[in-house]
Each structure stands twice: as structure tokens, then as C-alpha cells.
Protein backbone atom coordinates (compact mmCIF):
# COMPACT_ATOMS: atom_id res chain seq x y z
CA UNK A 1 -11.22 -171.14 -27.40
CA UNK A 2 -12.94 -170.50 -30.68
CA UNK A 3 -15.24 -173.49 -31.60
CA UNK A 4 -15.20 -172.97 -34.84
CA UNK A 5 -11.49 -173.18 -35.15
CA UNK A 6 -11.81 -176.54 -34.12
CA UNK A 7 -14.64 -177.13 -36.80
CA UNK A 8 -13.14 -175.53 -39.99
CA UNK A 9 -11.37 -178.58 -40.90
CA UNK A 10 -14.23 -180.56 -40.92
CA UNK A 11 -17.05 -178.45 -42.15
CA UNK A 12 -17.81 -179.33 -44.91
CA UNK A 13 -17.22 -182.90 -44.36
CA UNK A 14 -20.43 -182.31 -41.71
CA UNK A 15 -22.66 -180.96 -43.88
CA UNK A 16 -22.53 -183.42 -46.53
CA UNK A 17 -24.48 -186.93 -45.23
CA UNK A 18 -28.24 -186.91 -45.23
CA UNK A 19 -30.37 -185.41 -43.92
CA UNK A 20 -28.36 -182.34 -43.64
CA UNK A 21 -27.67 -182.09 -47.02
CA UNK A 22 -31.48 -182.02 -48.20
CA UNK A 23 -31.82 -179.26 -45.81
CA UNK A 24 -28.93 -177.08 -46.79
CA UNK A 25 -30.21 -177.44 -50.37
CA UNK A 26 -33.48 -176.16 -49.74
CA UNK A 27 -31.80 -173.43 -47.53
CA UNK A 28 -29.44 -172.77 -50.84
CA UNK A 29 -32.69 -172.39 -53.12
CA UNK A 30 -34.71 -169.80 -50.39
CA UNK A 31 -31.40 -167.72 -50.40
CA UNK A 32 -31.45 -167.92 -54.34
CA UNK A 33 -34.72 -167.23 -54.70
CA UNK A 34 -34.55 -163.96 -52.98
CA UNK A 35 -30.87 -163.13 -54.50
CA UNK A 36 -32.65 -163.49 -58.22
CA UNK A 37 -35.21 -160.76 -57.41
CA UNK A 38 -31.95 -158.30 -57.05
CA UNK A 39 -31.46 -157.75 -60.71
CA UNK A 40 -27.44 -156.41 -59.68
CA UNK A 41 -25.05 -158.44 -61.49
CA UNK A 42 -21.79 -156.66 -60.48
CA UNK A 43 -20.43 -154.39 -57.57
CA UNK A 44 -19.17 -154.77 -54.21
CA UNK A 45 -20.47 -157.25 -51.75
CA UNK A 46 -19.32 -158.05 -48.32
CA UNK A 47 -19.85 -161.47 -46.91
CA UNK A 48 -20.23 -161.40 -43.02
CA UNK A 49 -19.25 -164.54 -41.78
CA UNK A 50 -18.45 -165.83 -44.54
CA UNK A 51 -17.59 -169.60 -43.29
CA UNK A 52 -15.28 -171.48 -46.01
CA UNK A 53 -16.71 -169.06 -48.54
CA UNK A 54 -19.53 -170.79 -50.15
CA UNK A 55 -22.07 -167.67 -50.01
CA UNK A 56 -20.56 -165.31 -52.19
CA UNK A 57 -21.00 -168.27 -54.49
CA UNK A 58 -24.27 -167.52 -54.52
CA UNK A 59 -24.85 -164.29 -56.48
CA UNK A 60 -25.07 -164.17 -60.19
CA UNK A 61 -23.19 -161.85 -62.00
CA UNK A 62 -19.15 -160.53 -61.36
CA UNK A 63 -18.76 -159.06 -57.92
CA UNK A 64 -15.71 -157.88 -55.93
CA UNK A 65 -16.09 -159.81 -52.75
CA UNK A 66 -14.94 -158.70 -48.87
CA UNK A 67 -15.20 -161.33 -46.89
CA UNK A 68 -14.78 -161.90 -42.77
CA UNK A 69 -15.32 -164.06 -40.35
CA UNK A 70 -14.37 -164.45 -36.48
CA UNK A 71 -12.54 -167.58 -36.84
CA UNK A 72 -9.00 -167.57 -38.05
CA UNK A 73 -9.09 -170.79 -39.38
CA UNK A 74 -12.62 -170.66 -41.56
CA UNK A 75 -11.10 -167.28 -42.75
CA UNK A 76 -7.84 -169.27 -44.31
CA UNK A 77 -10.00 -172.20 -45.62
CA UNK A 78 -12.09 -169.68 -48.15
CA UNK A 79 -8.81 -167.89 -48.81
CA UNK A 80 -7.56 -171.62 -49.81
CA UNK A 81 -11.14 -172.17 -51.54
CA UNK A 82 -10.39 -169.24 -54.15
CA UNK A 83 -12.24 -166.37 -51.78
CA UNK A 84 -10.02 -162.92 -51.85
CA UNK A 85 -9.45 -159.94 -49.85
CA UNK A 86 -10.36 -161.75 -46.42
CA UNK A 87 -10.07 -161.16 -42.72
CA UNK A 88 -10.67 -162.40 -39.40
CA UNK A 89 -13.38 -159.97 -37.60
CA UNK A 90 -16.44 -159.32 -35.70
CA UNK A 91 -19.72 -158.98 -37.10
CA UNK A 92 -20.43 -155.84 -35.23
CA UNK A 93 -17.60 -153.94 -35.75
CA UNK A 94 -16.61 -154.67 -39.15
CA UNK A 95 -12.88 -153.02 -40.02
CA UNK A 96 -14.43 -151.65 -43.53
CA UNK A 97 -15.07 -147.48 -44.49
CA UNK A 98 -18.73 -146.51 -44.00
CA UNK A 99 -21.23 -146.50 -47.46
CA UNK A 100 -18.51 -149.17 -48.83
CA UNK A 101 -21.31 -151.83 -50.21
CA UNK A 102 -23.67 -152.78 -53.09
CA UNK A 103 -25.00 -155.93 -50.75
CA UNK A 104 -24.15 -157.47 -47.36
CA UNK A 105 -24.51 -161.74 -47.23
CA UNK A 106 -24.98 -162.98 -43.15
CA UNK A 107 -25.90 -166.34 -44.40
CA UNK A 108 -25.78 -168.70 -41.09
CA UNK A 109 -24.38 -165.85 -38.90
CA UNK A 110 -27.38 -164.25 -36.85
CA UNK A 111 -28.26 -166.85 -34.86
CA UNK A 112 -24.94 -166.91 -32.96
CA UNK A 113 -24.77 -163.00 -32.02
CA UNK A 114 -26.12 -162.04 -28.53
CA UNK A 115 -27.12 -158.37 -30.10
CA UNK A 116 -29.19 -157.59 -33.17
CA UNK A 117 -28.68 -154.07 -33.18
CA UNK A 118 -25.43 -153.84 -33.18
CA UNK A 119 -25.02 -156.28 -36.26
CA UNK A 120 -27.99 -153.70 -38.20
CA UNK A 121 -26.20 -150.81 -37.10
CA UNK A 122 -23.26 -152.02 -38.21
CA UNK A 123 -24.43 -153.55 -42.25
CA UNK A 124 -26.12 -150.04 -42.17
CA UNK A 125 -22.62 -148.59 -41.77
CA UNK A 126 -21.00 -150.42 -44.15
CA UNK A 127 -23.64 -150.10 -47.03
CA UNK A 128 -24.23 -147.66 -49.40
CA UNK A 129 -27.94 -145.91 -49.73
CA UNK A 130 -30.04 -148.69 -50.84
CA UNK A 131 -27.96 -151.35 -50.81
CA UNK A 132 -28.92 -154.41 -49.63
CA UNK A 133 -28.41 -156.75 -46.69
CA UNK A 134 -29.30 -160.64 -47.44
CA UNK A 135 -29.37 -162.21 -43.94
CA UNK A 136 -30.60 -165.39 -42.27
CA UNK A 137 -31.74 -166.90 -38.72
CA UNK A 138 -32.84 -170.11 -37.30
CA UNK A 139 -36.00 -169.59 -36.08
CA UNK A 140 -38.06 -171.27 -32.50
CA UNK A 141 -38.16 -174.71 -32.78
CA UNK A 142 -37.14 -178.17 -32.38
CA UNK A 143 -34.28 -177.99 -34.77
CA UNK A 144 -32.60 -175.02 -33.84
CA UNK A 145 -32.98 -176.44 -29.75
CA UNK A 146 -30.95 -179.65 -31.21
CA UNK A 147 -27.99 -177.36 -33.16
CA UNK A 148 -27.11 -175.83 -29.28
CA UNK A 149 -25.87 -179.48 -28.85
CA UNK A 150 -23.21 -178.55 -30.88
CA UNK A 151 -21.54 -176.21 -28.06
CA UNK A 152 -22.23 -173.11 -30.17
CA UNK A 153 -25.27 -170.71 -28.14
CA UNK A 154 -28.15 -170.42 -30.58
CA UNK A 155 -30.18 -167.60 -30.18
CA UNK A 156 -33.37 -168.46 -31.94
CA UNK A 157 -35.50 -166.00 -32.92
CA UNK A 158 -38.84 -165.02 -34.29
CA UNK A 159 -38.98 -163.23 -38.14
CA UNK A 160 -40.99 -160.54 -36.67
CA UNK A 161 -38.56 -160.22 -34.13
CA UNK A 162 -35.75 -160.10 -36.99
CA UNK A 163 -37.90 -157.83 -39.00
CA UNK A 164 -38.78 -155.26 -36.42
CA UNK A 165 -35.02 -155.01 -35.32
CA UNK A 166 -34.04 -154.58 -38.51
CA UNK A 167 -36.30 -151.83 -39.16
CA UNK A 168 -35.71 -149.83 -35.75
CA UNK A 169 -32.13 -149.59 -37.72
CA UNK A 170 -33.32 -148.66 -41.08
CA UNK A 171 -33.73 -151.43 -42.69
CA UNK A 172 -36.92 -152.01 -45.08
CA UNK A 173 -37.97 -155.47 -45.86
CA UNK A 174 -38.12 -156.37 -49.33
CA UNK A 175 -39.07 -159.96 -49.39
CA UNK A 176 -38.65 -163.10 -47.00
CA UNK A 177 -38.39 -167.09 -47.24
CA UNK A 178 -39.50 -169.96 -44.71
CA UNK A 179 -38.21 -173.28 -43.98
CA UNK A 180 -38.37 -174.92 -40.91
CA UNK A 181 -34.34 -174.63 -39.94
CA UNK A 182 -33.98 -171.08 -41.03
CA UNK A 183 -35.35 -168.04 -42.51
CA UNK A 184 -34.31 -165.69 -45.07
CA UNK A 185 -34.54 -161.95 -45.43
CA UNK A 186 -33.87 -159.40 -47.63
CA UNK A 187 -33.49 -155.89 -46.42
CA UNK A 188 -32.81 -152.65 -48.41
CA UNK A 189 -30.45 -150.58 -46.19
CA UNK A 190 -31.97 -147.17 -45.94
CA UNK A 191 -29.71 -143.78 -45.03
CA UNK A 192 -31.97 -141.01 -46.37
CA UNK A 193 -35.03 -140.50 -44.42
CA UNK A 194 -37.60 -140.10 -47.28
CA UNK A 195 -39.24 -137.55 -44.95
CA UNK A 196 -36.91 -134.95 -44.91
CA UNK A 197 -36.94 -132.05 -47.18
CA UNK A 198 -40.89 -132.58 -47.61
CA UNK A 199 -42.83 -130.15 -47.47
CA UNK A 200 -45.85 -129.69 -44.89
CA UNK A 201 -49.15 -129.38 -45.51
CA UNK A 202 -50.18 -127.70 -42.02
């Protein structure tokens, strides 16, 4: 049984009381903060687990938006919420043609999937040369100890762990946010190995 299934029809009703709401708003602004920096206002963007569709939300500008998501039910609540060309999948093994995307959003996804590298390999796939991948994580901690009370596993993880993964995949960091219930990256998804073709000096 998918817990989520059993969630979507309450999610956002969840997320709404305080204190949870103060801490999804500063969550909101880290993820904005880094999205402003992109200076891309139109493209193709591919929200990976994409919940009832509220990330895509996020970035400014006119965008053609994929989105997924494992659970059947989320999926149909952001088709109901306005968000097109959706479908029920995996994060890593995404159902889309390699060097399809401008940016990737994994906002709230991470932290549930038992492998890393597969998720990296897989954005890495899916992106175009340069694109970029706007991910987050819940990170060691008190917090992220109290959300496995929910019945969902929550793999928490360090950002140098994130980072380093990331990187061993191609990734290059371009800038980060902190707050205690999750962290923010943003990774430029390298495919040409600025190496090759240069010349050597020996």
C-alpha cells in the first residue's frame, strides 16, 4: 500500500495549521531564493515528485511543465489543481527521452529514496547540458527523526553527503540554503567533461 495514496486527500489540509505553516514558508522563500539566481524565464522543466503540484508554482517566467510522482492519487490531485502533462512514476527511472530538460524540481522528494545515485543518474539523464536540477533533503536532526512518525522512512542526510553524491554524478553545485527541516540545492547538470579536447602541456 502506497502511503501517500492515503494522504493526497488530505495534504494540504496538513500542512496548513501552525507551526507547519511558518516552516513551509520559510522552506518556500530558501527554494525562491535560489530559483531567482536562475535568470531562465521559459523552457521545459520537469517536476519529480511533484506532490499536488505546488512546485512548479514556484518558477518565474512561462514554462512547459512534466510532472510525476509515485502516487496515483497526488498525480490526479495536481492534474485537478491545473498541473498538465502528468504521470505516475519513479524517481529513478523517469519514463522521459534523455537531454529533455531546461531544470529538474525534487522539492520534498530525496529524503524518501533509499539510493542517491540512482535519482543523480537519472536528473542527469533527463537534462540537457547545463541544465539545472533544484533539489531538497531533510537533513540530521530532531525534526526529520519526528516526520518518520508519519510511517514514511526518512533517510536523513548530511549536505555534504548530498553534495558529494551529486557530484560523483556530474553535478556542480551552484548555490545552497539552510533551515533546520530541510536544505536546498542547486546543481548545474554537467554532460561535457570540460577536460576533454584540451590540450596537454607535457
Amino acid at each position: 500500500m502506497n502511503l501517500w495514496n492515503l494522504r493526497a486527500p488530505l495534504y494540504n489540509f496538513f500542512r496548513k495549521p501552525w507551526p507547519l505553516n511558518i516552516i513551509l514558508g520559510k522552506e518556500t522563500r530558501n527554494i525562491r531564493e535560489l530559483l531567482a539566481g536562475v535568470h531562465l524565464y521559459d523552457g521545459k522543466v520537469l517536476d519529480v515528485g511533484c506532490g499536488v503540484g505546488h512546485s512548479s508554482h514556484l518558477l518565474p517566467g512561462a514554462w512547459q511543465v512534466f510532472a510525476m510522482d509515485k502516487s496515483r492519487r497526488m498525480a490526479a490531485r495536481a492534474a485537478r489543481a491545473g498541473t498538465k502533462n502528468i504521470a505516475a512514476a519513479e524517481a529513478d527511472f523517469l519514463p522521459v527521452a534523455d537531454n529533455s530538460f531546461d531544470v529538474i524540481l525534487a522539492i520534498g522528494l530525496t529524503e524518501y529514496l533509499a539510493s542517491l545515485p540512482k535519482f543523480f543518474a537519472e536528473t542527469k539523464r533527463s537534462g540537457k547540458n547545463n541544465s539545472l536540477l533544484l533539489c531538497t533533503s531533510s537533513p540530521p536532526g530532531i525534526f526529520s527523526l519526528l516526520r518518520n512518525l508519519g510511517g514514511s522512512k526518512i533517510y536523513q542526510r548530511a549536505p555534504k553527503k548530498i553534495i558529494q553524491t551529486a557530484a560523483n554524478a556530474g553535478l556542480a553545485l551552484l548555490a545552497q540554503r539552510h533551515f533546520f527541516s530541510q536544505d536546498a540545492f542547486l546543481f548545474q547538470i554537467l554532460k561535457e567533461n570540460p577536460f576533454l579536447g584540451a590540450k596537454s602541456d607535457s
